[in-house]
Protein backbone atom coordinates (compact mmCIF):
# COMPACT_ATOMS: atom_id res chain seq x y z
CA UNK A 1 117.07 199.37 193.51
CA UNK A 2 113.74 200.39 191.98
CA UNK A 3 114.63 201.45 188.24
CA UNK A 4 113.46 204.75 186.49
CA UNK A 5 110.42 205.22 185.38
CA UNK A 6 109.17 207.06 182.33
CA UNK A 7 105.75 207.76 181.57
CA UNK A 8 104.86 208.30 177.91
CA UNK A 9 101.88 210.06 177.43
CA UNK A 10 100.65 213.56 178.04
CA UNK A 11 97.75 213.13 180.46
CA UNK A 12 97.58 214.85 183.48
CA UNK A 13 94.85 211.77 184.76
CA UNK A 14 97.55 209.21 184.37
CA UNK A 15 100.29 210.94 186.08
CA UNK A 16 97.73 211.40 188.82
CA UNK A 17 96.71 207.77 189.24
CA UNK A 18 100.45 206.79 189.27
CA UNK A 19 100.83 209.42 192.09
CA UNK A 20 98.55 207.35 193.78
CA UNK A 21 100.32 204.20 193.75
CA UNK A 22 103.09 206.54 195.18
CA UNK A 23 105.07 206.41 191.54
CA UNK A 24 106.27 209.96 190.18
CA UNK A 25 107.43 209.38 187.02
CA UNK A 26 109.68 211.27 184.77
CA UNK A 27 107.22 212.64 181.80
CA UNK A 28 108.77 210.90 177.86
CA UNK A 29 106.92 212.94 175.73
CA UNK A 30 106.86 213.07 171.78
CA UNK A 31 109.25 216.10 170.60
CA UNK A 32 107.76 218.35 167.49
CA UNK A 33 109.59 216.08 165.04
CA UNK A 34 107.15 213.28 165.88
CA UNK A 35 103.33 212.54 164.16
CA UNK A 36 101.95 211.19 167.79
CA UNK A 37 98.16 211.59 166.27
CA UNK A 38 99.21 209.42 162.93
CA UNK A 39 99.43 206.40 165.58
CA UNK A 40 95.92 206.84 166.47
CA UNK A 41 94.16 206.57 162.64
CA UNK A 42 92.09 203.66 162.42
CA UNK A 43 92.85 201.11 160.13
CA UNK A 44 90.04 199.64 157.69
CA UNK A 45 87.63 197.16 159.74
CA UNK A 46 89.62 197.36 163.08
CA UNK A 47 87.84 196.18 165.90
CA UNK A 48 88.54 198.82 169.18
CA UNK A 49 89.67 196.08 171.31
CA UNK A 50 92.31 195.70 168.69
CA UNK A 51 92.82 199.29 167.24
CA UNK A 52 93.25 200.36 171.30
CA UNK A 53 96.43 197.74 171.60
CA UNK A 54 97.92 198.45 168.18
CA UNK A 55 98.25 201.89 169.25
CA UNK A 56 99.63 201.54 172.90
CA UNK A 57 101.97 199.12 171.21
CA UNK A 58 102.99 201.53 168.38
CA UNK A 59 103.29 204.83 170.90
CA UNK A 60 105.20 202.65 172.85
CA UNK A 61 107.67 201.51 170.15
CA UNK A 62 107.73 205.33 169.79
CA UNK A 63 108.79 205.82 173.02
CA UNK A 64 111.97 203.12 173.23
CA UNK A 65 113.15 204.94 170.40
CA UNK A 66 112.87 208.25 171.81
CA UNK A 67 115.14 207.47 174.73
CA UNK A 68 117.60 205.97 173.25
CA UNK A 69 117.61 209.62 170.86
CA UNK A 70 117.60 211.59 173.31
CA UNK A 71 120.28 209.43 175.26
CA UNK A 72 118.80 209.82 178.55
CA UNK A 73 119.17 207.47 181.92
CA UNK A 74 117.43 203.86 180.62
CA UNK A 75 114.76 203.05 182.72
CA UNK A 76 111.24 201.12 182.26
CA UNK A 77 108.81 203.18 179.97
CA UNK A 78 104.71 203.06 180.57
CA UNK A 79 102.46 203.86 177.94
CA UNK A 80 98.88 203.84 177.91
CA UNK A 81 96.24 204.72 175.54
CA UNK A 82 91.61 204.65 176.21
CA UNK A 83 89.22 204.26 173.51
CA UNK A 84 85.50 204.58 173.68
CA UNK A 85 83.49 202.23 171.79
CA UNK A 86 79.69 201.96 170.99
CA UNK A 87 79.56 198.37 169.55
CA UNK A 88 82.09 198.04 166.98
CA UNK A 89 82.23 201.99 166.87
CA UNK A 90 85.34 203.62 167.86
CA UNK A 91 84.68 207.29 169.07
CA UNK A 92 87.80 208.96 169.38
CA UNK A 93 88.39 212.56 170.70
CA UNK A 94 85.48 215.13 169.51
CA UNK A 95 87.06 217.01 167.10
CA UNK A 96 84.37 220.09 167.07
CA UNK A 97 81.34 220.91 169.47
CA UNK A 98 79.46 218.65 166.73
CA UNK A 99 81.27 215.94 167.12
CA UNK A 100 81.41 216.12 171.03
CA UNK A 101 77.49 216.35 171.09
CA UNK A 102 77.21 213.66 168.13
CA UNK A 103 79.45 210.95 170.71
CA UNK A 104 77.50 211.86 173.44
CA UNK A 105 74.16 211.66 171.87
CA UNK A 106 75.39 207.85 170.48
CA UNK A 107 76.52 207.06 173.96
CA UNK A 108 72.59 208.43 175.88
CA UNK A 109 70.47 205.79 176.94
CA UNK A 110 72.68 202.61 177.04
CA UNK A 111 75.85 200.78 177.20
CA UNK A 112 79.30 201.84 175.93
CA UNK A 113 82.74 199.77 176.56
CA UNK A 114 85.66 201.97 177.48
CA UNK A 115 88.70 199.95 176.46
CA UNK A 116 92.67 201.00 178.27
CA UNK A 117 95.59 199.25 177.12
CA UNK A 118 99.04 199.02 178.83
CA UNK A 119 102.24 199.00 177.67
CA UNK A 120 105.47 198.52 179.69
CA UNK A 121 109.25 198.18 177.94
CA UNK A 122 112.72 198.57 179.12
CA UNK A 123 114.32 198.57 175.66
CA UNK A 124 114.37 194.84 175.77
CA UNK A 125 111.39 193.53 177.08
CA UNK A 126 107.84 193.83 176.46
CA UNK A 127 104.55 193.62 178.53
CA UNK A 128 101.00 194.60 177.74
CA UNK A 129 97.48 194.39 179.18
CA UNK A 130 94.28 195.46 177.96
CA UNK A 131 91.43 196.16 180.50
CA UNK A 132 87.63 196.98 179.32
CA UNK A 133 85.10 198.14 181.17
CA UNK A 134 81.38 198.92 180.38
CA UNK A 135 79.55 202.06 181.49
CA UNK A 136 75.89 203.14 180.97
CA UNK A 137 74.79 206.03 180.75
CA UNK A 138 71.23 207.74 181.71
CA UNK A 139 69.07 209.10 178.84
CA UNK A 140 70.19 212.41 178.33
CA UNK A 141 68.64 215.34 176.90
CA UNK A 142 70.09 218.03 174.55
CA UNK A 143 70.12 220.39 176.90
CA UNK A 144 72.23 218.73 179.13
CA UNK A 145 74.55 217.68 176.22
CA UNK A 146 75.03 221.42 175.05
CA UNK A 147 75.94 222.66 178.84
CA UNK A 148 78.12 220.21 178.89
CA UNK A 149 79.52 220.46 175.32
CA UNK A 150 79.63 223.73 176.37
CA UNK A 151 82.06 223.47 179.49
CA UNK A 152 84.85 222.28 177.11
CA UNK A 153 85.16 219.32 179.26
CA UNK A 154 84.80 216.74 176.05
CA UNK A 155 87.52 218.03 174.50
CA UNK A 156 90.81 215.88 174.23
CA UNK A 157 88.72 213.26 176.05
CA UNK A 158 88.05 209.95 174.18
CA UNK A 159 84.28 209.67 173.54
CA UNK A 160 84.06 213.52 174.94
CA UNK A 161 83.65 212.90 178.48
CA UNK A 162 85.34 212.40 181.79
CA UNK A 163 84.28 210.41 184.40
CA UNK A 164 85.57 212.35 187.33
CA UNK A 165 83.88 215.28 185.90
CA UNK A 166 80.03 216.63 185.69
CA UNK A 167 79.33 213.53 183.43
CA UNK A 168 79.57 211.10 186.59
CA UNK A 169 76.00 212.60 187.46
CA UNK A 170 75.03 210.57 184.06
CA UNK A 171 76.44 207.15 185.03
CA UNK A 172 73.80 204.60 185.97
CA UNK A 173 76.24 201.33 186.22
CA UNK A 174 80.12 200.67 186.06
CA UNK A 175 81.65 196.94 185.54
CA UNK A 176 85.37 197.04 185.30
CA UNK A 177 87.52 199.77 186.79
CA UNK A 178 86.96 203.49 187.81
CA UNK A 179 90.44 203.97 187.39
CA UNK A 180 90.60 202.13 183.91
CA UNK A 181 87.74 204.58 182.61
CA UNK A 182 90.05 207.44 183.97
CA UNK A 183 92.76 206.10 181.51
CA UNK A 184 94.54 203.99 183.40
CA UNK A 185 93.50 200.58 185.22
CA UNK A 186 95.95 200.89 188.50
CA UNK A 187 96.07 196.82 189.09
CA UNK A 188 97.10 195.94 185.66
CA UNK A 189 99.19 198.45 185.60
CA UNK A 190 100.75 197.42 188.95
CA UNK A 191 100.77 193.97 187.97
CA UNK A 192 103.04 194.86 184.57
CA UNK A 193 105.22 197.12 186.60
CA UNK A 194 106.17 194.66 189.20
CA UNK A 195 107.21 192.10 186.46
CA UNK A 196 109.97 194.92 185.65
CA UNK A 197 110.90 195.36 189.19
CA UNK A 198 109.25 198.58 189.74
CA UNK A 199 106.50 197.64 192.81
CA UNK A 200 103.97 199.61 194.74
């Protein structure tokens, strides 16, 4: 029998891609006692390849401990986290329209990496991935960066954009995977499933 599966993390883009690999997951989400945005501060000199696994491990941990709380059915727990880097530069989610304009303006004109880690437990075991893909992006003008700053689309987006949104129209190249840019790569997330007996 195919065990229960949680998903830990909030996004409405992940639960989506899961839907498409025919998984419906039951949502393991952090209650008001929890600091979920401490996990994410970056520690001094952190690489994003690095900082990006740290945290899917530690939200993870987070997670385990959660169920076992809240005494609910065990079952195999997902979490996933994205970060945007420019070089060695982690760019988070825009905090203000500032800071949504400022990620975009570093991102115009060249390459960016767009880093998803994944993390599957079931209490006992652990599994992770980490899949990286680089995007570029077309040269883009301040106009177009304040329509789209102002469409509130940046916001709660690492690196303030979406690629299934109005930004796609800026993408002039994609190595990796569409659905890792979304948030979460669907083959290594099937492959870590499957080692847990939950297949697709």
């Amino acid at each position: 029998m195919t065990p229960l599966l949680y998903l830990a993390s909030q996004s409405p883009r992940r639960l989506q891609l899961l839907g498409q690999l025919g998984l419906h997951p039951e949502l393991l989400l952090p209650g008001d006692d929890e600091d979920a945005e401490a996990l994410e501060a970056v520690q001094p000199g952190e690489v994003p390849e690095v900082y990006c696994a740290r945290v899917t491990r530690a939200k993870l941990d987070a997670a385990v401990a959660r169920r076992a709380a809240r005494g609910v059915a065990p079952g195999v727990i997902l979490c996933a986290d994205t970060t945007v880097a420019v070089d060695q530069l982690i760019l988070g989610k825009p905090v203000d329209d500032a800071d949504a304009a400022r990620m975009l303006t570093l991102m115009s004109g060249r390459q960016h990496r767009v880093i998803t880690a994944i993390a599957v437990s079931d209490g006992v075991r652990y599994e992770q991935a980490l899949q990286v893909s680089t995007v570029e992006f077309a040269a883009l003008s301040p106009a177009q960066i304040a329509r789209y700053v102002a469409s509130r689309e940046p916001f709660g987006k690492a690196g303030a954009y979406a690629i299934q949104s109005q930004a796609a129209a800026w993408i002039v190249n994609i190595s990796g995977s569409y659905s890792g840019i979304m948030g979460l790569p669907l083959f290594e997330t099937a492959t870590l499933l499957a080692k847990f007996g939950v297949n697709v």
